[in-house]
C-alpha atoms as a PDB file:
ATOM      1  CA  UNK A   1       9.747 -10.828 -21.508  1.00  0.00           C
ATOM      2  CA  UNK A   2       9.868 -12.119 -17.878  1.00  0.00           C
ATOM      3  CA  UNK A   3       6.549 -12.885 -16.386  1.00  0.00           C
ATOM      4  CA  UNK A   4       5.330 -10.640 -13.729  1.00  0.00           C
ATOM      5  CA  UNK A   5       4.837 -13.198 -11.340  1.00  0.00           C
ATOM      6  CA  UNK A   6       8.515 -14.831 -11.784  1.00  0.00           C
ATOM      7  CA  UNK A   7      10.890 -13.757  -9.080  1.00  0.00           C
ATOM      8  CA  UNK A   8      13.160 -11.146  -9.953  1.00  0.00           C
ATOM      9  CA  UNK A   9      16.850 -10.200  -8.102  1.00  0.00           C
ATOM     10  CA  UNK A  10      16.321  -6.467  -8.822  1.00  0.00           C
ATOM     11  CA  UNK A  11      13.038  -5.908  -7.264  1.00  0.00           C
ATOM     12  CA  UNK A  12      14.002  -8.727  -4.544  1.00  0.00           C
ATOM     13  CA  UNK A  13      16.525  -6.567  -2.945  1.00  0.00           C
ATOM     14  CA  UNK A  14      15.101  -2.913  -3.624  1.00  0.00           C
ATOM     15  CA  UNK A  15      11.882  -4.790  -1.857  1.00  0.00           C
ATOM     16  CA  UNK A  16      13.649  -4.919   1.339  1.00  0.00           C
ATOM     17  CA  UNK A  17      14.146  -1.086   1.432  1.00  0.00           C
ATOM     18  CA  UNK A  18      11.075  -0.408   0.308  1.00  0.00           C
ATOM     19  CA  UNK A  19       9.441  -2.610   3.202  1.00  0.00           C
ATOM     20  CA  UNK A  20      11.508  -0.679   5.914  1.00  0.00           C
ATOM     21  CA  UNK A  21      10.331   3.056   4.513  1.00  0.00           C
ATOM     22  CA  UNK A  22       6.847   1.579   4.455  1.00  0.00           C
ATOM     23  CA  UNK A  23       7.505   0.442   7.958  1.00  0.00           C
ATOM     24  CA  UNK A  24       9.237   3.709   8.868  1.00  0.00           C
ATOM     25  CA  UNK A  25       6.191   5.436   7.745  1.00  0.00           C
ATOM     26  CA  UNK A  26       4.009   4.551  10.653  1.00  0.00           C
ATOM     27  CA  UNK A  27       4.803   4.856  14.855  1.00  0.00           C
ATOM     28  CA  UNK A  28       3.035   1.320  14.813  1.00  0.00           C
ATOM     29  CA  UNK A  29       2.397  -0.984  12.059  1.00  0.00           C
ATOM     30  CA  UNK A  30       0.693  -4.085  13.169  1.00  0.00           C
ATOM     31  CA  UNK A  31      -0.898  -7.252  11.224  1.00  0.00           C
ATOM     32  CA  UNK A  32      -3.486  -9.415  11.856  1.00  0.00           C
ATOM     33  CA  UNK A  33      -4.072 -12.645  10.487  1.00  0.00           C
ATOM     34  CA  UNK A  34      -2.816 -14.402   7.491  1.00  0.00           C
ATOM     35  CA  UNK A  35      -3.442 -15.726   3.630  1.00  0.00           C
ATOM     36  CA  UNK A  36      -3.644 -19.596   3.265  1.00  0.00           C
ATOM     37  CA  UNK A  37      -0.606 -20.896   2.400  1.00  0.00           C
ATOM     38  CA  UNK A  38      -2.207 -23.319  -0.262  1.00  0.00           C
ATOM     39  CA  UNK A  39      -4.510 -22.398  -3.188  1.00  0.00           C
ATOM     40  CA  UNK A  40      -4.904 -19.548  -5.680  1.00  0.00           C
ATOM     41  CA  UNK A  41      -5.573 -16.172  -3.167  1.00  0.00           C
ATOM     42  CA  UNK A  42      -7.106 -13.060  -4.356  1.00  0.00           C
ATOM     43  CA  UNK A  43      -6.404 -10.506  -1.775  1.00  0.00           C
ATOM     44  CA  UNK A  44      -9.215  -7.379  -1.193  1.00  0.00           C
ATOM     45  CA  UNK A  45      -8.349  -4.387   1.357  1.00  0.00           C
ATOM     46  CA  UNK A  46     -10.128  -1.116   1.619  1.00  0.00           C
ATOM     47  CA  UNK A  47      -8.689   1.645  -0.133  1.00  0.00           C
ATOM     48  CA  UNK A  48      -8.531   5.113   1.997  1.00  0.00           C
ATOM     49  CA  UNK A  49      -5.071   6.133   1.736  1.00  0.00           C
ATOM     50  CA  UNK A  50      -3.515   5.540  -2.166  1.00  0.00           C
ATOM     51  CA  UNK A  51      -0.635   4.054  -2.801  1.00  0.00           C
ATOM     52  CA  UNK A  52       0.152   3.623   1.266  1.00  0.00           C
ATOM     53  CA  UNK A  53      -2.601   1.065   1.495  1.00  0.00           C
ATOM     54  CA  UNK A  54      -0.358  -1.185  -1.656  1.00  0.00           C
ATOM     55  CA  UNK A  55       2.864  -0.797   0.940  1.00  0.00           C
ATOM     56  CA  UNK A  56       1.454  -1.735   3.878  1.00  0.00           C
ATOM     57  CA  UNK A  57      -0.465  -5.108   2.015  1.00  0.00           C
ATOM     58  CA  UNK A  58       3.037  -5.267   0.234  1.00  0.00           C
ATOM     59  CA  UNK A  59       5.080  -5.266   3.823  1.00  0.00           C
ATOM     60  CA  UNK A  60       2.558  -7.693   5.897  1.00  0.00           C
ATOM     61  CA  UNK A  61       3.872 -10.382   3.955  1.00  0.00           C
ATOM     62  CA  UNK A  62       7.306 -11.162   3.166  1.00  0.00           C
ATOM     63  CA  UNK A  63       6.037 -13.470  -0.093  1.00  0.00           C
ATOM     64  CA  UNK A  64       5.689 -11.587  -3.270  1.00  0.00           C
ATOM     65  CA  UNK A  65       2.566  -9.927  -4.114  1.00  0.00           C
ATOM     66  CA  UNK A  66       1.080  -8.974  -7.555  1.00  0.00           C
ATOM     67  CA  UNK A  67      -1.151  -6.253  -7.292  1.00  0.00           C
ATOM     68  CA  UNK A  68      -4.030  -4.423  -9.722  1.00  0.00           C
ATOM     69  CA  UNK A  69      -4.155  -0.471 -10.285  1.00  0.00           C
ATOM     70  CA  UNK A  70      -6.458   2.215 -12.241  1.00  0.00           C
ATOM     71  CA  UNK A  71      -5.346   2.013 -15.779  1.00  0.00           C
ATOM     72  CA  UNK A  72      -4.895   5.631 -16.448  1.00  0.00           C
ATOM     73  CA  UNK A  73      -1.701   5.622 -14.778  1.00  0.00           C
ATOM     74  CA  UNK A  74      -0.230   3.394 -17.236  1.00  0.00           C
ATOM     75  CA  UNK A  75      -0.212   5.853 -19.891  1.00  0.00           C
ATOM     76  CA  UNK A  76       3.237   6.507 -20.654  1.00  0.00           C
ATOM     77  CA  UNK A  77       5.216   3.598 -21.518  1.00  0.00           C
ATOM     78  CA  UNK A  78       8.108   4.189 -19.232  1.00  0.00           C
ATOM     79  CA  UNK A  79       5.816   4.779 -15.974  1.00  0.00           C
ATOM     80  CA  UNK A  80       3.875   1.488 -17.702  1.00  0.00           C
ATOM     81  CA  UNK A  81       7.494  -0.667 -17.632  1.00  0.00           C
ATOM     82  CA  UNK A  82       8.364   1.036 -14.289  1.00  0.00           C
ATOM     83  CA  UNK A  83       4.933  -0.225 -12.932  1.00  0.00           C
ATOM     84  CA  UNK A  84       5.178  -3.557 -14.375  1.00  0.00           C
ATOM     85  CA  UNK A  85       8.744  -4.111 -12.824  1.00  0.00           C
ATOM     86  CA  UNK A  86       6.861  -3.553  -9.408  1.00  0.00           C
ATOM     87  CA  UNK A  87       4.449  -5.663  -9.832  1.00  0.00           C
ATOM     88  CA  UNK A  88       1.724  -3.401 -11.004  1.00  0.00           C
ATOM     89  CA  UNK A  89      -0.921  -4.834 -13.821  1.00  0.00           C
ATOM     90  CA  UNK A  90      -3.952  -2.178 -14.670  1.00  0.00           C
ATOM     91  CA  UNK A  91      -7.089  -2.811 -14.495  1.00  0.00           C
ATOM     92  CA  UNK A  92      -9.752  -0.348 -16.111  1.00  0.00           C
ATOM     93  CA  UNK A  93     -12.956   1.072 -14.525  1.00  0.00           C
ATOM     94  CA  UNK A  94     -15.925   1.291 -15.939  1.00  0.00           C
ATOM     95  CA  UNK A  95     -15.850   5.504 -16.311  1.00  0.00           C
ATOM     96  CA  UNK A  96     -13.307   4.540 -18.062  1.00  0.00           C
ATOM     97  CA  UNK A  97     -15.216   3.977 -21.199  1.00  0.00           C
ATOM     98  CA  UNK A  98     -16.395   0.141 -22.473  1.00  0.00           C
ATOM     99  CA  UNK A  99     -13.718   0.189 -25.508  1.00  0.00           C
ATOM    100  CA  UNK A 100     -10.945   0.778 -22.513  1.00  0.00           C
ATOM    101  CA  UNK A 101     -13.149  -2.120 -20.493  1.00  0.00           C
ATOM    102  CA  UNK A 102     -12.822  -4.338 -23.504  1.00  0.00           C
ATOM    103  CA  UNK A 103      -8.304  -4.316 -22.117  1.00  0.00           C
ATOM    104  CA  UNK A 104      -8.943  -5.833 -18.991  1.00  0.00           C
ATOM    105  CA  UNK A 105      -9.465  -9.133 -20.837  1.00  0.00           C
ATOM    106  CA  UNK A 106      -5.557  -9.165 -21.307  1.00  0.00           C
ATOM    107  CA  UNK A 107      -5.235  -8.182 -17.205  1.00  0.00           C
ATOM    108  CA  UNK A 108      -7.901 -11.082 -16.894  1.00  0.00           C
ATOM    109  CA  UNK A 109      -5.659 -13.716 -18.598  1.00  0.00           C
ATOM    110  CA  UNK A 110      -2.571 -12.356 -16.792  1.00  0.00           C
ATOM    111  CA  UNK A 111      -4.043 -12.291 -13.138  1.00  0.00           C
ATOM    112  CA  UNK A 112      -5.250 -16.248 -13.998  1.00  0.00           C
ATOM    113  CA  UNK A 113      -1.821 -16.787 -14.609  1.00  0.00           C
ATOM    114  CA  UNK A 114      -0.486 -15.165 -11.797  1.00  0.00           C
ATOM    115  CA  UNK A 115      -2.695 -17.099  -9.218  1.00  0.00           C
ATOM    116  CA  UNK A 116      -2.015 -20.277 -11.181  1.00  0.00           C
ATOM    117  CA  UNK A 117       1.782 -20.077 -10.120  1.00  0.00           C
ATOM    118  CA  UNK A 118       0.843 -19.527  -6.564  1.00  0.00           C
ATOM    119  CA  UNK A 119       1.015 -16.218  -6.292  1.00  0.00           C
ATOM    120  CA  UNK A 120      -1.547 -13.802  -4.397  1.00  0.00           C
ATOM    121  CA  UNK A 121      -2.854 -11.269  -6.686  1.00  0.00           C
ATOM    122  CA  UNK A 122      -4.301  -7.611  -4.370  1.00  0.00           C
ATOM    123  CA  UNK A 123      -6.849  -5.475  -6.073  1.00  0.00           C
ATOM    124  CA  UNK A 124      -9.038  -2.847  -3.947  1.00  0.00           C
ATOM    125  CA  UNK A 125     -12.987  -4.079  -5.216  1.00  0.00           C
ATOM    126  CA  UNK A 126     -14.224  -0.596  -4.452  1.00  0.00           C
ATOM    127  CA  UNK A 127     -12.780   0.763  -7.396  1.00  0.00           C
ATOM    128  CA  UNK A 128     -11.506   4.395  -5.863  1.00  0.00           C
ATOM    129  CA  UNK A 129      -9.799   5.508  -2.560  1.00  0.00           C
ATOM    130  CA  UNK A 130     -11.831   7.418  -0.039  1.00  0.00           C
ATOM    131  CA  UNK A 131     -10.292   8.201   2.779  1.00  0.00           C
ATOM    132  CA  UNK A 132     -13.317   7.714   5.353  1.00  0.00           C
ATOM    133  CA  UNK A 133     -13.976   4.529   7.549  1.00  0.00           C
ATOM    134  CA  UNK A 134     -17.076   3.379   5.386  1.00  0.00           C
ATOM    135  CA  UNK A 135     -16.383   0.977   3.047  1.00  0.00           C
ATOM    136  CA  UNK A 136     -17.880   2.108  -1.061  1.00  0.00           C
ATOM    137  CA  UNK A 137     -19.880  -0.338  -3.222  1.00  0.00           C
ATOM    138  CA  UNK A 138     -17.298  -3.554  -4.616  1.00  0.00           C
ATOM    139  CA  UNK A 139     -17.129  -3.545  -8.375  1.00  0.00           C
ATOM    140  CA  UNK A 140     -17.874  -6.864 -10.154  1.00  0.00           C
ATOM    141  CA  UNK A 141     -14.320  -7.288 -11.162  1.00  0.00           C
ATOM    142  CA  UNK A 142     -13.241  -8.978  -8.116  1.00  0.00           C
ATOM    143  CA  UNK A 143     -16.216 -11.875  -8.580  1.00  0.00           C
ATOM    144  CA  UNK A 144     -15.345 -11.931 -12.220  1.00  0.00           C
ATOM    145  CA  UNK A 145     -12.067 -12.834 -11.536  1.00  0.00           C
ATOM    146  CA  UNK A 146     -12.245 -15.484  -8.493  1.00  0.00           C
ATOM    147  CA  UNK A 147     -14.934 -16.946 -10.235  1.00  0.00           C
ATOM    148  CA  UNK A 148     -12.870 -17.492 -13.572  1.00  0.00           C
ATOM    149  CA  UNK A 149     -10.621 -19.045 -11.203  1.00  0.00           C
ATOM    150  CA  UNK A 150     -12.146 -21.175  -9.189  1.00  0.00           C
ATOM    151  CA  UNK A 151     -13.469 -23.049 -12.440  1.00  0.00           C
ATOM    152  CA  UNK A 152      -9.453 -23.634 -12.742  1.00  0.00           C
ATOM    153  CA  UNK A 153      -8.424 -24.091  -8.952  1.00  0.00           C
ATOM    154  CA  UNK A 154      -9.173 -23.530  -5.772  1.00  0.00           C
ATOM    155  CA  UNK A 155      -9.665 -20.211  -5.065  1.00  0.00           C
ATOM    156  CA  UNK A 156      -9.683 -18.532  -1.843  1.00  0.00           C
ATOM    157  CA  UNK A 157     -11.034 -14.581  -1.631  1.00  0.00           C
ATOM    158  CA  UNK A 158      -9.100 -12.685   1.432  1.00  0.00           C
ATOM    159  CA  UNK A 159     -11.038 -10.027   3.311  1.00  0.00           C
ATOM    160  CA  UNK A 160      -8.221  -7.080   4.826  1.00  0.00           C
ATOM    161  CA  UNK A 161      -8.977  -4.361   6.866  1.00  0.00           C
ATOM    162  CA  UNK A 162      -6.526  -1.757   7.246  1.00  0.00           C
ATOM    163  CA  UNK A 163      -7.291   0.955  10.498  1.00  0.00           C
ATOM    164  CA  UNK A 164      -5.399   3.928  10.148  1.00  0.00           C
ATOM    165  CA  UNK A 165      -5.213   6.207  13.207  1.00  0.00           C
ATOM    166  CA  UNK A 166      -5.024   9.016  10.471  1.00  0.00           C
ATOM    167  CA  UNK A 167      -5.244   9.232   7.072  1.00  0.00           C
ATOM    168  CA  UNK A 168      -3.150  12.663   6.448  1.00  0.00           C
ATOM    169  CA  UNK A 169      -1.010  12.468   9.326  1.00  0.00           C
ATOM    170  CA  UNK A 170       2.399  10.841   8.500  1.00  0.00           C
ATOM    171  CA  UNK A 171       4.042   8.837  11.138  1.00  0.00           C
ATOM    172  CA  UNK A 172       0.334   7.779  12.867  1.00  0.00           C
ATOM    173  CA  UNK A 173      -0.462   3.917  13.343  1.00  0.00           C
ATOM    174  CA  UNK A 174      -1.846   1.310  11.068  1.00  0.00           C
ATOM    175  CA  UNK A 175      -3.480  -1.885  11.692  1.00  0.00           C
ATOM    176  CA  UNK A 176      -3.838  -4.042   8.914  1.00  0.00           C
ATOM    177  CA  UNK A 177      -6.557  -7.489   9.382  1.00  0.00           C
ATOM    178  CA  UNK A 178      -6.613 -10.371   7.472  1.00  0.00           C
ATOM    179  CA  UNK A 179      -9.907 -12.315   8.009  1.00  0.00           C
ATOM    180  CA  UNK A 180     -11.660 -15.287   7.252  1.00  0.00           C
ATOM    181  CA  UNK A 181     -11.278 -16.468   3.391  1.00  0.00           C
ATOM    182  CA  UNK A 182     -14.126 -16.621   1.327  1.00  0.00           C
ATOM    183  CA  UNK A 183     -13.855 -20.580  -0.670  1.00  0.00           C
ATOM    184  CA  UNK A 184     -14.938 -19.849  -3.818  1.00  0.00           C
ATOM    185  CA  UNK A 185     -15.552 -23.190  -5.246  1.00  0.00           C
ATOM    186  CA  UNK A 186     -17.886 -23.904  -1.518  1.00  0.00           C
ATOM    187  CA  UNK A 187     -19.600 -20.577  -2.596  1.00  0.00           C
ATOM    188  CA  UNK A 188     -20.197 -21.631  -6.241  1.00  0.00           C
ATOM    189  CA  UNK A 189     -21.272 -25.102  -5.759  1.00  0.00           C
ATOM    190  CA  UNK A 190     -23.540 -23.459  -2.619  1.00  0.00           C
ATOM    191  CA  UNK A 191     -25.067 -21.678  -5.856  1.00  0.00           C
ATOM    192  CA  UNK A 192     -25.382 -23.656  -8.587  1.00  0.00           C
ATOM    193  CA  UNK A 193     -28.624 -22.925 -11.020  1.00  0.00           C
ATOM    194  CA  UNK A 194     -28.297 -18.935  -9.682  1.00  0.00           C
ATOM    195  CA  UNK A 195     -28.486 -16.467 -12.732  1.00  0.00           C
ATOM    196  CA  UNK A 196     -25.257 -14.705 -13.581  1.00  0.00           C
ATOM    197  CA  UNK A 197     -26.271 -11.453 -11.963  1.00  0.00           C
ATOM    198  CA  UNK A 198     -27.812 -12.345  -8.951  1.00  0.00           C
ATOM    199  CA  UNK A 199     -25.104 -14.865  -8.262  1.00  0.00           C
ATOM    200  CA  UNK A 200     -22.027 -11.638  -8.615  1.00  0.00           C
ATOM    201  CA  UNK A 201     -24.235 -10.230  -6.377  1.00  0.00           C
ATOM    202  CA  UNK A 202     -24.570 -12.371  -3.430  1.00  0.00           C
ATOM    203  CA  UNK A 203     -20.729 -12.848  -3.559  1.00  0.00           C
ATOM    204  CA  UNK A 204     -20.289  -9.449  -3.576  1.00  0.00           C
ATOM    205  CA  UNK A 205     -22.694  -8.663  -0.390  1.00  0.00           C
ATOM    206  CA  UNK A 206     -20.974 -11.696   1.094  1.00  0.00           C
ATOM    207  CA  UNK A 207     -17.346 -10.153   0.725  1.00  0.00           C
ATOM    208  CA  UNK A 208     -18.438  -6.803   1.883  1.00  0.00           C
ATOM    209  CA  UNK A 209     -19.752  -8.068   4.745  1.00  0.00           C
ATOM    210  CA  UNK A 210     -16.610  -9.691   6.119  1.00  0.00           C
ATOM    211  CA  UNK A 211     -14.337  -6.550   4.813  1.00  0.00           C
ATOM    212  CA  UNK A 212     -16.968  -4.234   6.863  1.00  0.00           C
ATOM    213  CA  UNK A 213     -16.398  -6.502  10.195  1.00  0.00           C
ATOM    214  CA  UNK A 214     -12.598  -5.525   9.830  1.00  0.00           C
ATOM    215  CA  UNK A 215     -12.870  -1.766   9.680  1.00  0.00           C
ATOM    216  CA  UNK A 216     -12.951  -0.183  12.947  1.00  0.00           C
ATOM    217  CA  UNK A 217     -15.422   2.710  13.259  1.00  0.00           C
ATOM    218  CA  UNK A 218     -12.050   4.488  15.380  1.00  0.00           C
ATOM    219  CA  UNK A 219      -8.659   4.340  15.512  1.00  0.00           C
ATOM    220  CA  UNK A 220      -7.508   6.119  18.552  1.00  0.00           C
ATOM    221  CA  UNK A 221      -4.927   8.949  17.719  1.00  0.00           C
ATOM    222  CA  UNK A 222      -1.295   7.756  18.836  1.00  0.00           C
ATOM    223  CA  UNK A 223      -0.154  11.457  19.614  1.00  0.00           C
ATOM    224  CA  UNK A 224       2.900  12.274  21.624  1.00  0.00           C
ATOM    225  CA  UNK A 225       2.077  14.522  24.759  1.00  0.00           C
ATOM    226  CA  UNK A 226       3.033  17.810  24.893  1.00  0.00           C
ATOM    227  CA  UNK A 227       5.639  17.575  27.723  1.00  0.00           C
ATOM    228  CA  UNK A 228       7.963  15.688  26.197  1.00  0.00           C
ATOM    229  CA  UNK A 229       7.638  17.511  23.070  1.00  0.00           C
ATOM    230  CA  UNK A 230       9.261  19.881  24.961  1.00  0.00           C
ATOM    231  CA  UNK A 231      11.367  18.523  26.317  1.00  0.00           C
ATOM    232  CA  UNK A 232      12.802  16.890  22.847  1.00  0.00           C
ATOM    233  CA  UNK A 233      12.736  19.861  21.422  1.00  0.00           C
ATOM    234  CA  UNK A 234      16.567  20.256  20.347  1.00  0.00           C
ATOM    235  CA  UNK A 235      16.646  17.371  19.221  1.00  0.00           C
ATOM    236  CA  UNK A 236      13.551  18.247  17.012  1.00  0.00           C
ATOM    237  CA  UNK A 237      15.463  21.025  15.871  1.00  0.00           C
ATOM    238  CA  UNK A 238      18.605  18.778  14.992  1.00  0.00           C
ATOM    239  CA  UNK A 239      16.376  16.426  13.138  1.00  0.00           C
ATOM    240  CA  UNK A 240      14.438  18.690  11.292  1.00  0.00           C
ATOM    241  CA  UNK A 241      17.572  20.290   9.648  1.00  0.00           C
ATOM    242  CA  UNK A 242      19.457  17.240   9.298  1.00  0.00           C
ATOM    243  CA  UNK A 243      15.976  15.747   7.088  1.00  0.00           C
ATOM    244  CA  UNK A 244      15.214  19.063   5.720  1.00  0.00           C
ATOM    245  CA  UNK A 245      15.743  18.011   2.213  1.00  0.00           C
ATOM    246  CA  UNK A 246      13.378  15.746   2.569  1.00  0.00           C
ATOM    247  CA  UNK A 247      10.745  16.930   4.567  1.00  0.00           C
ATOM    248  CA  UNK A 248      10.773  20.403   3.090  1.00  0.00           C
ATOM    249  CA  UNK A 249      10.115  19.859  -0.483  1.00  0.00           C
ATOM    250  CA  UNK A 250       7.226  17.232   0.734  1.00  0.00           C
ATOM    251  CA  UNK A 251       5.849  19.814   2.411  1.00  0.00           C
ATOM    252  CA  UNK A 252       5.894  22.242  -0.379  1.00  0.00           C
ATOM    253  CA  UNK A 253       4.080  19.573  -2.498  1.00  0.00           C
ATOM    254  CA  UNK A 254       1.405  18.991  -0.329  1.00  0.00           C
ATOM    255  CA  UNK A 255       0.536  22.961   0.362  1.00  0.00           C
ATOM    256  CA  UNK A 256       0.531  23.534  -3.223  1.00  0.00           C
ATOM    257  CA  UNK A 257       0.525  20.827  -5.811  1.00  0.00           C
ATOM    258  CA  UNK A 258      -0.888  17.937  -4.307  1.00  0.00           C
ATOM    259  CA  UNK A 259      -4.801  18.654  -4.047  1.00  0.00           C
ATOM    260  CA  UNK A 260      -5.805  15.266  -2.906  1.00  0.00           C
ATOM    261  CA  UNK A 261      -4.959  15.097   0.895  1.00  0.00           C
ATOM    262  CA  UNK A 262      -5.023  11.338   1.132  1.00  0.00           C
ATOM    263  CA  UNK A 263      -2.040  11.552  -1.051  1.00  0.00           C
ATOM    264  CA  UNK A 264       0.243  13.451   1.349  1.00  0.00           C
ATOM    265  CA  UNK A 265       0.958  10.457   2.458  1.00  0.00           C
ATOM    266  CA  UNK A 266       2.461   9.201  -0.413  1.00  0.00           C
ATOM    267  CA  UNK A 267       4.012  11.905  -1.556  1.00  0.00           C
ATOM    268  CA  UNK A 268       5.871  11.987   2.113  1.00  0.00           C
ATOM    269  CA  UNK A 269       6.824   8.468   1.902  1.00  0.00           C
ATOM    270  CA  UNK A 270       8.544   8.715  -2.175  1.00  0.00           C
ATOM    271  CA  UNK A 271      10.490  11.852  -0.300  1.00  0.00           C
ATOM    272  CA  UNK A 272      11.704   9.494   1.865  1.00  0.00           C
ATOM    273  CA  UNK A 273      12.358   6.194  -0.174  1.00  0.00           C
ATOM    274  CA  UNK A 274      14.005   8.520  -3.298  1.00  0.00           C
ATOM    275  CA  UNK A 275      15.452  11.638  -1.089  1.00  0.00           C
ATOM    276  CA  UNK A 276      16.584   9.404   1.843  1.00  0.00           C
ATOM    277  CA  UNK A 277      20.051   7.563   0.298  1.00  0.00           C
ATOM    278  CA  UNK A 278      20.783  11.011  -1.562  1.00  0.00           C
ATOM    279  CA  UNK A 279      20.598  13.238   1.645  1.00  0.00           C
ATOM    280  CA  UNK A 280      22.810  10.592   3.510  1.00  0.00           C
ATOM    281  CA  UNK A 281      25.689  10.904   1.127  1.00  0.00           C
ATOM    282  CA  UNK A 282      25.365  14.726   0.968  1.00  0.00           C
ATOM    283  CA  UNK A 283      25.713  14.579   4.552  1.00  0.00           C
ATOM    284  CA  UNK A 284      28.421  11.899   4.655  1.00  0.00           C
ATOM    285  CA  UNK A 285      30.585  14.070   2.430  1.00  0.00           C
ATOM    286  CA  UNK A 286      30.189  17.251   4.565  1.00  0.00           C
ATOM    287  CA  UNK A 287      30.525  15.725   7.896  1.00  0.00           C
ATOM    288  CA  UNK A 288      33.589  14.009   7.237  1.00  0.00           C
ATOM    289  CA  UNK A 289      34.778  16.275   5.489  1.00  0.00           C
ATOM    290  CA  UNK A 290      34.549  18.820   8.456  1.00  0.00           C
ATOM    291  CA  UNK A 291      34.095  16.826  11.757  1.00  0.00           C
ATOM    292  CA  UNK A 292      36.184  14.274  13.768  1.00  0.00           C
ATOM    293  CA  UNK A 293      34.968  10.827  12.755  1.00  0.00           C
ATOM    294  CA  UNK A 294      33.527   9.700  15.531  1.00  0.00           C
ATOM    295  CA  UNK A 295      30.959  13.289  15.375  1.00  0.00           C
ATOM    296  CA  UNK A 296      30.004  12.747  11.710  1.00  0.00           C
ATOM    297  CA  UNK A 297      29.281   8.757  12.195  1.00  0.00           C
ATOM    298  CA  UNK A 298      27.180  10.179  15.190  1.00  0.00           C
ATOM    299  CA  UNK A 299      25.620  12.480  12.963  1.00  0.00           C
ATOM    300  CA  UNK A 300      24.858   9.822  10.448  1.00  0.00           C
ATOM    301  CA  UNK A 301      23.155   7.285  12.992  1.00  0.00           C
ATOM    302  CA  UNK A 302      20.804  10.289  14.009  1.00  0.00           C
ATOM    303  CA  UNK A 303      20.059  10.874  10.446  1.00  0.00           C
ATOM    304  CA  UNK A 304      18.644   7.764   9.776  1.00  0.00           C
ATOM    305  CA  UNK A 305      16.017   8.437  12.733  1.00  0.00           C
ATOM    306  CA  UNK A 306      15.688  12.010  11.319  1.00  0.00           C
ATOM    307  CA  UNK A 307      12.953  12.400   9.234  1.00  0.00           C
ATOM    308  CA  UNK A 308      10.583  10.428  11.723  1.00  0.00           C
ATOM    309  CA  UNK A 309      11.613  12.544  14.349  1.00  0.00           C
ATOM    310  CA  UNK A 310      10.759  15.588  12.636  1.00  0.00           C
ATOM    311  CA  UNK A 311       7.289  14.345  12.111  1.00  0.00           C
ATOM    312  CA  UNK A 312       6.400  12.702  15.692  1.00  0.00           C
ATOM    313  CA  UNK A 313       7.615  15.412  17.258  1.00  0.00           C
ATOM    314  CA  UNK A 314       6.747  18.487  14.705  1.00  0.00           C
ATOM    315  CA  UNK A 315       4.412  21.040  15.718  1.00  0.00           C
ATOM    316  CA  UNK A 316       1.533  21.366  13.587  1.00  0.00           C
ATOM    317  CA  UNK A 317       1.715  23.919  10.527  1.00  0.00           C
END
């Protein structure tokens, strides 16, 4: 079985799609900072906003990324090989139950692994998304693991913050910090002779401290005004239809199966990665089947705009 953290040609090229949906997603996606190029790098972001928080880490960097998720999606064996192909390794929580706990040993060894090929493993320390600006309590995983690795290697822990300007609104901004690294062998040689606990502890406190610095208290909203809503009106019209099969069964999901707001998000973006190539050929094969060429390619060029038109420029439900 291939290794998770060997390249693979597959995932390489569906990556680059993936990247420009995740891109797509936002009005403005900026990034801040970088990971050091050398040593074993455990990445740590807040988590407010699911799976969007992975894509954005995932499209900062063009390197690939392995990254950790709750357990309990990995259930069913196909959504487990499915995750695994992305990149995905789970990592239980401690509601989980201990006898689940007792698995992460295996995601332990694996994540070693990973960083000893020299490549960045992501996992949010807080444990749960909240979508909210103050940063929850880090779980000891995070210390467990740069600690077992730092006896190996050195071991640098990355502090991101990623700023949304909303975290239900599609098509808002995002800016995503990377900030000083924490050098885990300086730390553990700085605190030598500590007891076990006390010494997850102050690492802990230490890394929340520089992820707190990098969440901003606000994000101003990046709204459009309302006069050139107006104005763009038609063509909101002639987006919205053209991305209707897209935007309208997202919709329905969020209204009335997806309880979780900060999930919207997500379920907005899969309607665009999975719908998206799908609604182009429907509309390939009508349009040029019924239009001069030169109206269906123009058609098709709008189309690829469409779906973030009809959200910039939507009004409200």
């Amino acid at each position: 079985m291939r290794k998770i953290w060997e390249r693979d040609r597959l995932y390489s090229v569906l990556r680059y799609y993936v990247d420009c949906c995740t891109r797509a997603s936002y009005r403005r996606l900026t990034v801040h900072g970088a990971i050091p190029s050398e040593d074993a790098v455990l990445i740590c972001p807040n988590h407010t906003n699911t799976l969007m928080d992975a894509l954005v880490v995932l499209q900062s960097r063009h390197a690939p990324t392995v990254f950790g998720a709750r357990a309990d999606i990995f259930s069913q064996p196909a959504v487990a090989k499915i995750l695994r192909f992305l990149k995905i390794l789970p990592m239980v929580r401690r509601r989980d139950g201990i006898r689940n706990v007792l698995r992460n040993y295996e995601t332990m060894d694996e994540v070693q692994e990973v960083l000893k090929n020299h490549t960045p493993f992501c996992m949010f320390p807080e444990g749960r998304h909240t979508p909210g600006r103050e940063l929850q309590p880090l779980q000891k995983g995070i210390a467990r693991m740069a600690f077992q690795s730092a006896l190996a290697r050195p071991t640098k822990v990355v502090p991101v913050g990623i700023n949304y300007s909303s975290f239900f609104t599609y098509r808002g901004t995002c800016d995503i910090t990377y900030g000083d690294p924490i050098d885990v062998n300086a730390f553990l040689a700085a605190t030598e002779g500590m007891p076990e606990g006390p010494r997850y502890q102050a690492f802990l406190e230490e890394l929340t401290r520089r992820m707190r610095a990098l969440i901003e208290p606000e994000v101003p909203p990046c709204a459009i005004p309302i006069g050139p809503k107006i104005l763009l009106f038609p063509l909101w019209l002639v987006a919205a239809l053209l991305s209707l099969p897209m935007w309208l069964p997202a919709e329905w999901m969020c209204r009335h199966k997806v309880k979780d707001a900060a999930f919207h998000n997500t379920v907005r973006f899969g309607f665009r990665l999975v719908a998206g190539p799908l609604t182009f050929l429907l509309w390939a094969f009508v349009f040029y089947l019924t239009l001069p060429w030169w109206a269906a390619t123009a058609l098709l060029i709008l189309f690829l705009f469409s779906y973030s038109l009809f959200y910039d420029l939507r009004v409200q439900w």
